[in-house]
Protein backbone atom coordinates (compact mmCIF):
# COMPACT_ATOMS: atom_id res chain seq x y z
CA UNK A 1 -9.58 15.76 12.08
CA UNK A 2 -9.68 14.63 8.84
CA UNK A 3 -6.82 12.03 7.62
CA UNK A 4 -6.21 9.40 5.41
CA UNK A 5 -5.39 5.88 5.96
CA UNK A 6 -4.71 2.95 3.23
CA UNK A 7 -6.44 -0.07 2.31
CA UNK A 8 -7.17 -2.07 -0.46
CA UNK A 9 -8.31 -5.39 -2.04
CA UNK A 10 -9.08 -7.34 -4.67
CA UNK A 11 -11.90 -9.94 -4.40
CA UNK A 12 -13.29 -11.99 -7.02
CA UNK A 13 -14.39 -11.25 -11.03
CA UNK A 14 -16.27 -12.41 -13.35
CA UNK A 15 -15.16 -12.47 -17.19
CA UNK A 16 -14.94 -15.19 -19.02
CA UNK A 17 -14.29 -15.88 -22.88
CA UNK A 18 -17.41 -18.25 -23.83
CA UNK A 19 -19.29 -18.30 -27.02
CA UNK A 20 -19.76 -15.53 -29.08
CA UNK A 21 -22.31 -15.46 -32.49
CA UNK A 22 -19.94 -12.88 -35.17
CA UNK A 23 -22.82 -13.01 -37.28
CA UNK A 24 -25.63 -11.87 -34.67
CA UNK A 25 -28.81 -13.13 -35.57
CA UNK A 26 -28.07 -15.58 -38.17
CA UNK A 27 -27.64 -18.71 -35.99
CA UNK A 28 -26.61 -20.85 -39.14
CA UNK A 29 -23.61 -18.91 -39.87
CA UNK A 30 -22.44 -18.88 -36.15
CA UNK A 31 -18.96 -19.13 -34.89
CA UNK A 32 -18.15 -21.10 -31.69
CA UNK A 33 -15.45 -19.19 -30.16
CA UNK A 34 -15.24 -21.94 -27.33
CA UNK A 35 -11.59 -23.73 -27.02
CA UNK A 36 -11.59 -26.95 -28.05
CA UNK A 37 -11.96 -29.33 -25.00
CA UNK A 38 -9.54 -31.14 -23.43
CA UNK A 39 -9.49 -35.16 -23.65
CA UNK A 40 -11.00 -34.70 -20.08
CA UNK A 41 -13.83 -32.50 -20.55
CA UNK A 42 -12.38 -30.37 -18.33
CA UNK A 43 -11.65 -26.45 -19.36
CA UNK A 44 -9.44 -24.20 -16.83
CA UNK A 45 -9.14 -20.85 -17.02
CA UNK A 46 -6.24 -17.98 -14.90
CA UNK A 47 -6.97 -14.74 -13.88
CA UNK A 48 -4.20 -12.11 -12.77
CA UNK A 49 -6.72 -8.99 -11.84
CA UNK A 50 -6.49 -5.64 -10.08
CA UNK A 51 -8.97 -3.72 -8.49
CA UNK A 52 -8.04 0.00 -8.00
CA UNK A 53 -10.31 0.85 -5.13
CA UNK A 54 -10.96 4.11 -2.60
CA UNK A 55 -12.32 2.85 0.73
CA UNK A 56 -15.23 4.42 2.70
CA UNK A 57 -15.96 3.14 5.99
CA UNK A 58 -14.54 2.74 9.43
CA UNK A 59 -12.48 -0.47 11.05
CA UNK A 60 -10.32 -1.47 14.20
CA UNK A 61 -10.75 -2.33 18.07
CA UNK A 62 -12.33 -0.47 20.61
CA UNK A 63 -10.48 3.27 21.08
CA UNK A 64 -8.94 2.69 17.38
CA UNK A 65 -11.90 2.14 15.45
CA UNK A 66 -10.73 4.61 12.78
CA UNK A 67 -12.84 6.29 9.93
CA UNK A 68 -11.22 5.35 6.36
CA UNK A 69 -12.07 7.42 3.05
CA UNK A 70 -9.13 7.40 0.92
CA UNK A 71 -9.07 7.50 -2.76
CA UNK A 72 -6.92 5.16 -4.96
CA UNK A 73 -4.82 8.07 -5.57
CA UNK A 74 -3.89 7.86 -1.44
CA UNK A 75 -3.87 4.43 -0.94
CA UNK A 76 -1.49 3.33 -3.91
CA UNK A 77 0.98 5.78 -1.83
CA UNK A 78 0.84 3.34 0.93
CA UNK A 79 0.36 0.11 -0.37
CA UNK A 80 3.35 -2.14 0.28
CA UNK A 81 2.48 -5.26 -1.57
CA UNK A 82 -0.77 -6.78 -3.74
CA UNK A 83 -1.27 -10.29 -5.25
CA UNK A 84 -4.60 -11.29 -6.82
CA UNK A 85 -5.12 -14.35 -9.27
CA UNK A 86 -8.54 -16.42 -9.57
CA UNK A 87 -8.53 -19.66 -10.97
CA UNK A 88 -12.06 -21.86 -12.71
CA UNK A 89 -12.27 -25.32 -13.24
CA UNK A 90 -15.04 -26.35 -15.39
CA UNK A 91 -16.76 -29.63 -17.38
CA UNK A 92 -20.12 -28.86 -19.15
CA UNK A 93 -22.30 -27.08 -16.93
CA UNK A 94 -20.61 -27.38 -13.42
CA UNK A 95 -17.44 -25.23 -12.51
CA UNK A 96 -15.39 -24.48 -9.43
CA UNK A 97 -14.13 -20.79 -8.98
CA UNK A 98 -11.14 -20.24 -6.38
CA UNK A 99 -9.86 -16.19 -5.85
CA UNK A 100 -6.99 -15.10 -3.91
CA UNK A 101 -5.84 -11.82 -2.92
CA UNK A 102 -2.98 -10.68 -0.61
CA UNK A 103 -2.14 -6.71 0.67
CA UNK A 104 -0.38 -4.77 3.11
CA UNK A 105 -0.63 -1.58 3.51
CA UNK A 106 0.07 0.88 5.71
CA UNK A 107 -0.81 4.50 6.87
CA UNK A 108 -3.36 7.17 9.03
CA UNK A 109 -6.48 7.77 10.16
CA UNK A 110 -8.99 9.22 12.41
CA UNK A 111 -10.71 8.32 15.40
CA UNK A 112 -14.16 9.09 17.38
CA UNK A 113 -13.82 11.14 20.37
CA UNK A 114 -11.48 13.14 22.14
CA UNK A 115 -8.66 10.88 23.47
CA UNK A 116 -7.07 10.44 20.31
CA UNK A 117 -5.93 12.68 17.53
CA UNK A 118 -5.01 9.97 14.83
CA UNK A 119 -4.21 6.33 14.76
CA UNK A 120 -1.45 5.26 12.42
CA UNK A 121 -2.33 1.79 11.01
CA UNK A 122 -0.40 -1.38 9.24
CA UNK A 123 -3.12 -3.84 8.21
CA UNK A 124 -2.28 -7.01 6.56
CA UNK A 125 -5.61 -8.61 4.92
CA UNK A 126 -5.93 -12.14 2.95
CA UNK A 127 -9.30 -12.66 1.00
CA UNK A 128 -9.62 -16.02 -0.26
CA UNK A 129 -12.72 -17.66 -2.06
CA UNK A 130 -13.75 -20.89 -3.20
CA UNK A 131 -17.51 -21.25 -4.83
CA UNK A 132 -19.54 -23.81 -7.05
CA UNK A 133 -21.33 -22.67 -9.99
CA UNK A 134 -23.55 -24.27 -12.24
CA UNK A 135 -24.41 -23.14 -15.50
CA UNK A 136 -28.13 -22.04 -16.37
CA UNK A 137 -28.24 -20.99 -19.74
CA UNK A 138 -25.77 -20.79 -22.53
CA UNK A 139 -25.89 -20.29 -26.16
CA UNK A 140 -23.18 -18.34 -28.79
CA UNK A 141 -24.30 -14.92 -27.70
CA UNK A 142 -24.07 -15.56 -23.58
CA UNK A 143 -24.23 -17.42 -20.65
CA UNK A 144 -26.07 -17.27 -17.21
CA UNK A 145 -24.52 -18.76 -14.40
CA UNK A 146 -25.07 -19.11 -10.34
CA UNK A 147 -23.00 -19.94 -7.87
CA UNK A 148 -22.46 -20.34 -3.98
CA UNK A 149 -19.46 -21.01 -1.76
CA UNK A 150 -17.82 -19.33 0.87
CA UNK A 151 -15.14 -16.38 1.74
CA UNK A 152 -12.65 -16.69 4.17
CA UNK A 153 -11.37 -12.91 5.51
CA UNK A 154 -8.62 -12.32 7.84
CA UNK A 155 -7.33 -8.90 8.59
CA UNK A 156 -4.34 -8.32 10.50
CA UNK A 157 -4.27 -4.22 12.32
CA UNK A 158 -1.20 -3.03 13.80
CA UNK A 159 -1.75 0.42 15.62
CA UNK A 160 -0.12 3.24 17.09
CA UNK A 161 -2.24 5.82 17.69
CA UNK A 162 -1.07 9.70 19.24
CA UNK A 163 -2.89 11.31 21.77
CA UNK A 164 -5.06 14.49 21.57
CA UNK A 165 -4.00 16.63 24.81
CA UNK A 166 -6.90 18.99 23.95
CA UNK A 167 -9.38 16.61 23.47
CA UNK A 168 -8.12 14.82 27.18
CA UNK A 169 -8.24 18.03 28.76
CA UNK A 170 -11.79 18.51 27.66
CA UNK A 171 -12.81 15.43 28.54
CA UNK A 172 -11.29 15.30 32.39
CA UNK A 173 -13.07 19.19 32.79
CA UNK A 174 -16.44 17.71 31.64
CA UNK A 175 -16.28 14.53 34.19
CA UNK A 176 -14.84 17.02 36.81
CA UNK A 177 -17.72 19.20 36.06
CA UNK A 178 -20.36 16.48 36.44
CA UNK A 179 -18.78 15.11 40.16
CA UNK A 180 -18.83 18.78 41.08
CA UNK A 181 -22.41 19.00 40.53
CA UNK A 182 -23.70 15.48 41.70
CA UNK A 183 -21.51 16.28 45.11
CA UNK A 184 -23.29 20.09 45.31
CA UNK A 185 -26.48 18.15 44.98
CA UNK A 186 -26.28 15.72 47.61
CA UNK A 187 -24.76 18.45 50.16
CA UNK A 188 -27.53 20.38 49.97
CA UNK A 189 -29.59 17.61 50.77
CA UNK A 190 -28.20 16.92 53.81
CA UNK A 191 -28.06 20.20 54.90
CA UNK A 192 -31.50 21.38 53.84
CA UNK A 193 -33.29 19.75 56.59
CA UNK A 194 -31.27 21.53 59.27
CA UNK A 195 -31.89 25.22 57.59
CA UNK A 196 -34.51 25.55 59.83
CA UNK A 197 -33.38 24.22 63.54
CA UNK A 198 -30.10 26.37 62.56
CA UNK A 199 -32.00 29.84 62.70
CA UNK A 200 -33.80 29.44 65.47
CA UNK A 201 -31.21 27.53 67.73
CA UNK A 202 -28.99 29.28 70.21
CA UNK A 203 -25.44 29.63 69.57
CA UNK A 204 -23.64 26.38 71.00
CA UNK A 205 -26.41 24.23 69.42
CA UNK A 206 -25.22 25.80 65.94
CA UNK A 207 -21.81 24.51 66.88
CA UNK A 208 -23.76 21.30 67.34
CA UNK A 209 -25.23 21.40 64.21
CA UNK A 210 -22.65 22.43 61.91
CA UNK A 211 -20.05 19.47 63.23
CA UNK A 212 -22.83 17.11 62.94
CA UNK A 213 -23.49 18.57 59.24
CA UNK A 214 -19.71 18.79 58.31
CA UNK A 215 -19.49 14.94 59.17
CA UNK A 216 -21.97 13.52 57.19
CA UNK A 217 -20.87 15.46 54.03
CA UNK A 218 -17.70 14.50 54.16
CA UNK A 219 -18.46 10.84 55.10
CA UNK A 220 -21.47 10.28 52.38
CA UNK A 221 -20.34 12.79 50.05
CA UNK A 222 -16.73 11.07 49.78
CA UNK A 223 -18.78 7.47 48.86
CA UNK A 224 -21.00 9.55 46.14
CA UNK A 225 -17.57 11.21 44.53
CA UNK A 226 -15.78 8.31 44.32
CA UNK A 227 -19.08 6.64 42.76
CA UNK A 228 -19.29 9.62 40.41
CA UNK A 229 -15.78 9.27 39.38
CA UNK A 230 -15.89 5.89 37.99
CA UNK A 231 -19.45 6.36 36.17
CA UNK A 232 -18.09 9.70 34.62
CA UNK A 233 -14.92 8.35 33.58
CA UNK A 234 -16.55 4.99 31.98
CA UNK A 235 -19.27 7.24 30.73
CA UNK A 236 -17.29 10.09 29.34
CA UNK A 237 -14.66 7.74 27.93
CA UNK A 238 -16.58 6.01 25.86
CA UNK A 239 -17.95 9.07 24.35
CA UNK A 240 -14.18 10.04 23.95
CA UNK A 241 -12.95 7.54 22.29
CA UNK A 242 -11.68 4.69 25.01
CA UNK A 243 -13.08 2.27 27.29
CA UNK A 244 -11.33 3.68 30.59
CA UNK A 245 -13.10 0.18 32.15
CA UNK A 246 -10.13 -1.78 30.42
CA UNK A 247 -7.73 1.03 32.45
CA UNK A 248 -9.18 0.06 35.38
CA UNK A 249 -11.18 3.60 36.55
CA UNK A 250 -11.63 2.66 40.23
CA UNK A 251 -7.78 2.28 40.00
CA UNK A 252 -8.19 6.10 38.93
CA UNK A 253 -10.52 6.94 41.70
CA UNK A 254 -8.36 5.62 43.90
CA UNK A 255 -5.14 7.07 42.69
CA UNK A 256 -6.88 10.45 43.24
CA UNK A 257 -7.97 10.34 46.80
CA UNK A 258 -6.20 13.57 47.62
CA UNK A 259 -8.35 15.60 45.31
CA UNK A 260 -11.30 13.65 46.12
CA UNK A 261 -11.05 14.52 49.99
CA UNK A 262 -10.14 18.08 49.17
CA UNK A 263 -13.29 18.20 47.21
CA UNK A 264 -15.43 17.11 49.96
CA UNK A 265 -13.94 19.23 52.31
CA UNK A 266 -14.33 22.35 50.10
CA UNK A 267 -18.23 21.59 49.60
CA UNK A 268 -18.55 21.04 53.17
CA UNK A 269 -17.03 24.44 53.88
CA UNK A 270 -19.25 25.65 51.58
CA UNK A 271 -22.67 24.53 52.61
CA UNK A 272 -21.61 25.70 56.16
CA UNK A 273 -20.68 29.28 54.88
CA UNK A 274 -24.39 29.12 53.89
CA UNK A 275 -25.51 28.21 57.04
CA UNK A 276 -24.23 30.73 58.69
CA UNK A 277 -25.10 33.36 55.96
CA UNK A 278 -28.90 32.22 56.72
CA UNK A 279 -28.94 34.37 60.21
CA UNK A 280 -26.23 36.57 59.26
CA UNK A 281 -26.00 38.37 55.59
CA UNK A 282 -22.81 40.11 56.48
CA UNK A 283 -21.16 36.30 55.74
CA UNK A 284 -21.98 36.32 52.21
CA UNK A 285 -18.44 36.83 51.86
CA UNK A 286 -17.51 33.71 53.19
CA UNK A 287 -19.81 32.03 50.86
CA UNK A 288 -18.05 33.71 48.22
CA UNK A 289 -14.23 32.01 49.48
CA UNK A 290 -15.80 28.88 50.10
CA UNK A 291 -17.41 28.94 46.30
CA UNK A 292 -13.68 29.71 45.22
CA UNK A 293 -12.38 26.65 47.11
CA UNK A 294 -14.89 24.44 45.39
CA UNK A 295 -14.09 25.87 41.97
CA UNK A 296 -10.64 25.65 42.82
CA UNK A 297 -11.10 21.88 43.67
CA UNK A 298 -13.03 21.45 41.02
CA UNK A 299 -10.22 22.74 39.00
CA UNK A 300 -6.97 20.57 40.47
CA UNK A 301 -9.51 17.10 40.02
CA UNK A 302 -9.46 18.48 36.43
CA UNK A 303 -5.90 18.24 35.95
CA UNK A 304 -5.41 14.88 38.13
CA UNK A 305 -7.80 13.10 36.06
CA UNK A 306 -6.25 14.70 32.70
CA UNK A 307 -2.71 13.23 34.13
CA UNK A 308 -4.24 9.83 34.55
CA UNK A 309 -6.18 9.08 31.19
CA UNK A 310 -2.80 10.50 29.74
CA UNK A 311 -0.65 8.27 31.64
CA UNK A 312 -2.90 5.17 31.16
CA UNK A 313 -4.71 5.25 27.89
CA UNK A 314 -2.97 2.46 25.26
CA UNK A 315 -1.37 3.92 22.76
CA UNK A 316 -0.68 0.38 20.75
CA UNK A 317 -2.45 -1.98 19.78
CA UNK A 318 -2.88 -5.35 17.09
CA UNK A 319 -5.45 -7.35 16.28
CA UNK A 320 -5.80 -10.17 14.13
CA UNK A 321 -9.29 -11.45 13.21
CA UNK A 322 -10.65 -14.32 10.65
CA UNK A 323 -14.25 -15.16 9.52
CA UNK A 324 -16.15 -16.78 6.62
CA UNK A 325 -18.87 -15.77 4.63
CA UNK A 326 -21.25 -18.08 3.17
CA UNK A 327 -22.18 -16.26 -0.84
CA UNK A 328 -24.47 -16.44 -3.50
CA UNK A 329 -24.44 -14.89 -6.59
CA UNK A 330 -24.81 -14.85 -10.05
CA UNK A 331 -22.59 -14.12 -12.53
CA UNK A 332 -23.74 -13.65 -17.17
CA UNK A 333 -21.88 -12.71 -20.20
CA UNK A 334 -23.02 -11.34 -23.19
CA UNK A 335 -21.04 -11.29 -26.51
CA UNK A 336 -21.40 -8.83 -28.78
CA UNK A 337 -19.50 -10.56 -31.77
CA UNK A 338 -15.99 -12.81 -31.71
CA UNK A 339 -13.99 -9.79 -29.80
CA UNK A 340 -16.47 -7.88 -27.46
CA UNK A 341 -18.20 -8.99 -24.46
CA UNK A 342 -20.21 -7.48 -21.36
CA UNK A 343 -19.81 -9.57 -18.36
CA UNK A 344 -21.34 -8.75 -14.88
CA UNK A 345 -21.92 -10.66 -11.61
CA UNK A 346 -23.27 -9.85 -8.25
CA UNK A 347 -23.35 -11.92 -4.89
CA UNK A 348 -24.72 -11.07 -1.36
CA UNK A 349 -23.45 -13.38 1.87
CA UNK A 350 -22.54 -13.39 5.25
CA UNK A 351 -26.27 -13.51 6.62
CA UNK A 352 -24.68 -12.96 10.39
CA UNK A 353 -22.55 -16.10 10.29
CA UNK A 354 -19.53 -14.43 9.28
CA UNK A 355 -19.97 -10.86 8.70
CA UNK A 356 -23.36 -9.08 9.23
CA UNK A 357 -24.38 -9.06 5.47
CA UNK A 358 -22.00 -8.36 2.96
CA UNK A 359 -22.65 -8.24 -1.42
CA UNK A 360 -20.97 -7.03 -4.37
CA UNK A 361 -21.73 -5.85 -7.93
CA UNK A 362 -19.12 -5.85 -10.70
CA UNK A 363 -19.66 -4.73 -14.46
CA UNK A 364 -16.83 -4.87 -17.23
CA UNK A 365 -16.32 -4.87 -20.61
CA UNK A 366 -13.96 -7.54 -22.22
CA UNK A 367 -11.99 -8.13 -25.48
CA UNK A 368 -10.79 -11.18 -27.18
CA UNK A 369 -6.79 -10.54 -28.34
CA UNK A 370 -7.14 -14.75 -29.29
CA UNK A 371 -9.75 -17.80 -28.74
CA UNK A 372 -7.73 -18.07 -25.45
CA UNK A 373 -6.40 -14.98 -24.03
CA UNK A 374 -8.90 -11.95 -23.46
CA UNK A 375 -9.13 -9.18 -20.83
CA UNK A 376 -11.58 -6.47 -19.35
CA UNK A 377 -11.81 -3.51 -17.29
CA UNK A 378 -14.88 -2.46 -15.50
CA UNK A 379 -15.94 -1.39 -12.29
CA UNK A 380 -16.66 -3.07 -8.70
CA UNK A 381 -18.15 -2.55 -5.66
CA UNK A 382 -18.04 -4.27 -2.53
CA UNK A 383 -19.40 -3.84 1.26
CA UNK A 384 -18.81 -5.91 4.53
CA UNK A 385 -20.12 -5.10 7.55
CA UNK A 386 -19.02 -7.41 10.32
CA UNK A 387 -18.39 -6.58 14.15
CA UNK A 388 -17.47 -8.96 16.77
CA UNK A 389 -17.15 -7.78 20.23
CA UNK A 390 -14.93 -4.32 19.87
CA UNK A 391 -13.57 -5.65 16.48
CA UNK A 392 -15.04 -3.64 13.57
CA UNK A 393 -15.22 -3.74 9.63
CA UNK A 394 -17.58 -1.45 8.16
CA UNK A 395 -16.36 -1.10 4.66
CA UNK A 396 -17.25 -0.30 1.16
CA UNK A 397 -14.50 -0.63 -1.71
CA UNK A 398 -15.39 0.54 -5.08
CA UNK A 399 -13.22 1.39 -7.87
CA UNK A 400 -11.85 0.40 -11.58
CA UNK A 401 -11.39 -3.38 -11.96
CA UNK A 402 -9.17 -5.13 -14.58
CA UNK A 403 -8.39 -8.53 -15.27
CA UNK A 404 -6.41 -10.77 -18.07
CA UNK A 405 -7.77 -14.49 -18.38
CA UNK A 406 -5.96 -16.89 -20.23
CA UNK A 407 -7.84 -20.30 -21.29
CA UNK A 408 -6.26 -23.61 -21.95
């Protein structure tokens, strides 16, 4: 099932007013558009930005690892509250960048597997960034500049999530379906080896026979159910959705000892019905009832171990994880005369200290309204990947970016 969930963020941009040539090409009738310095050297510049961005990708912890593809169009429905504002020091070719950005947001989406039919989210995310960059060429038409520093994530996840009855059901008939057939297996092969003392012994040795084969199916076959319980309910919740380790599955296996012995008993009754059909074909009827009981078994385990996942799988759950990402990038500027400029940067990072690798690419065009006050709009991309333990961001945010940067 298909749903929508909110998210959004606003990391770091380029754009910055430098020198600009308004006669291109004629260097000595160049205007420097640079501010005046300051009596320290020092230039600043403040960024207020926004970065309207659709998600793609999937995030949360264990059984609510949800998939995310909004649009901006969904998450600006959701979104609660933004900040983002970057600040840059600089003095001649060395400059210190520092980006914050704030969100909460709130809303739905779906989940993997069949426990679940869609987690409703509240995620509270701070981005903040603080890098070093150093100026490698410069000259009234541009600049070319690298940089390297680190960003600090932390994402807060608040979930309640609504259970798929279906998709339970399914699950508990295809785990009940497996112990059915691993407990048919090892029945037969305890009675296989008697087949043949069974048609040729007299009647009281029969007797013999079948008590001695009822007993041992019930005894080994109880061990191998209760076995198969807790590897099909691990195994088949995970598939579904939900570690049913964390709700303790031999606790389940244990809660359902009724159905489990009533199982046993069943195939017992069954492989003796074929036993006895083996000298006497006017029993295949019996063998027919007894089939009925095991389905019917087979059935009622069903619907125990339905009741259970229903009663124990979590339906809440927060999270709150933080990690940093070394990043390098580069970041250039081209002016096309005193009011236009193309300014794009790109950085890559995390290299599996923070997040498994994460990088960015942002392109926008700018426009002088004064020496000091310009803005841009533009587009920007950005992808994280980082997973630790069942925690999980696996996102990509793309979408119109626009900034205002005032000099002084």
């Amino acid at each position: 099932m298909k749903t929508q969930l909110t998210k959004a963020w606003l990391i770091p941009l380029a754009g910055m007013g430098l020198p600009a040539s308004a006669l291109a090409g004629v260097p000595d009738a160049a205007v420097d558009l640079t501010p005046p310095p300051s009596a320290s050297g020092w230039e600043f510049r403040v960024e207020p930005y926004g970065w309207l961005t659709g998600l793609d990708g999937k995030t949360g912890v264990g059984p609510f690892v949800t998939e995310l593809s909004p649009s901006f169009a969904d998450i600006i429905d959701y979104l609660d509250m933004a900040a983002a504002l970057q600040f840059e020091a600089r003095k001649g070719r060395w400059g210190i960048l520092a980006d914050g950005f704030y969100a909460d947001l709130g809303g739905s989406g779906s989940t993997p597997g069949r426990v679940y039919e869609h987690v409703d989210l509240e995620m509270k995310q701070f981005i903040g960034e603080l890098s070093v960059s150093y100026r490698i060429y410069e000259c009234p038409e541009g600049f070319v500049d690298v940089y390297g520093g680190f960003r600090y994530n932390n994402l807060s996840l608040d979930f309640e999530a609504a259970l798929d009855p279906a998709g339970i059901a399914s699950l508990s008939t295809d785990a009940s379906n497996r112990i059915v057939e691993g407990l048919e297996d090892r029945a037969e092969a305890i009675v296989q080896p008697k087949v043949a003392d069974f048609k040729t012994a007299a009647a009281a040795e029969r007797t013999k026979i079948e008590n001695t084969v009822r007993t041992k199916i019930e005894a080994e076959a109880e061990k191998k159910v209760k076995r198969l319980m807790i590897r099909q309910l691990e195994s088949r919740g995970s598939r579904g959705g939900v570690d049913l380790r964390d709700l303790a599955s031999d606790k389940i296996a244990l809660a359902l000892k009724k159905e489990r012995l009533a199982l046993t008993k069943a195939a017992a009754d069954l492989e003796i019905a074929k036993l006895r059909a083996s000298v006497d074909a006017s029993l295949q009827n019996k063998v027919n009832q007894a089939q009925t009981r095991v389905k019917q078994a087979e059935q009622d385990l069903a619907s125990a171990i339905n009741k259970q996942i229903s009663a124990r799988a979590p339906t809440s759950l927060s999270a709150d994880k933080d990690w940093i990402d070394p990043i390098l990038g580069v970041r250039a500027q081209w002016n096309f005369d005193d009011k236009w400029f193309l300014a794009g940067r790109s950085d890559i990072g995390g290299f599996s200290v923070g997040s498994d690798f994460t990088w960015s690419l942002q392109g926008t065009v700018g426009y002088r309204f004064t020496e000091k006050v310009s803005a841009e709009l533009g587009y920007r991309y950005l992808d994280t990947d980082y997973q630790d333990g069942a925690f999980t961001y696996d996102m990509a945010e793309h979408g119109i970016f626009t900034g205002l940067n005032i000099m002084f």
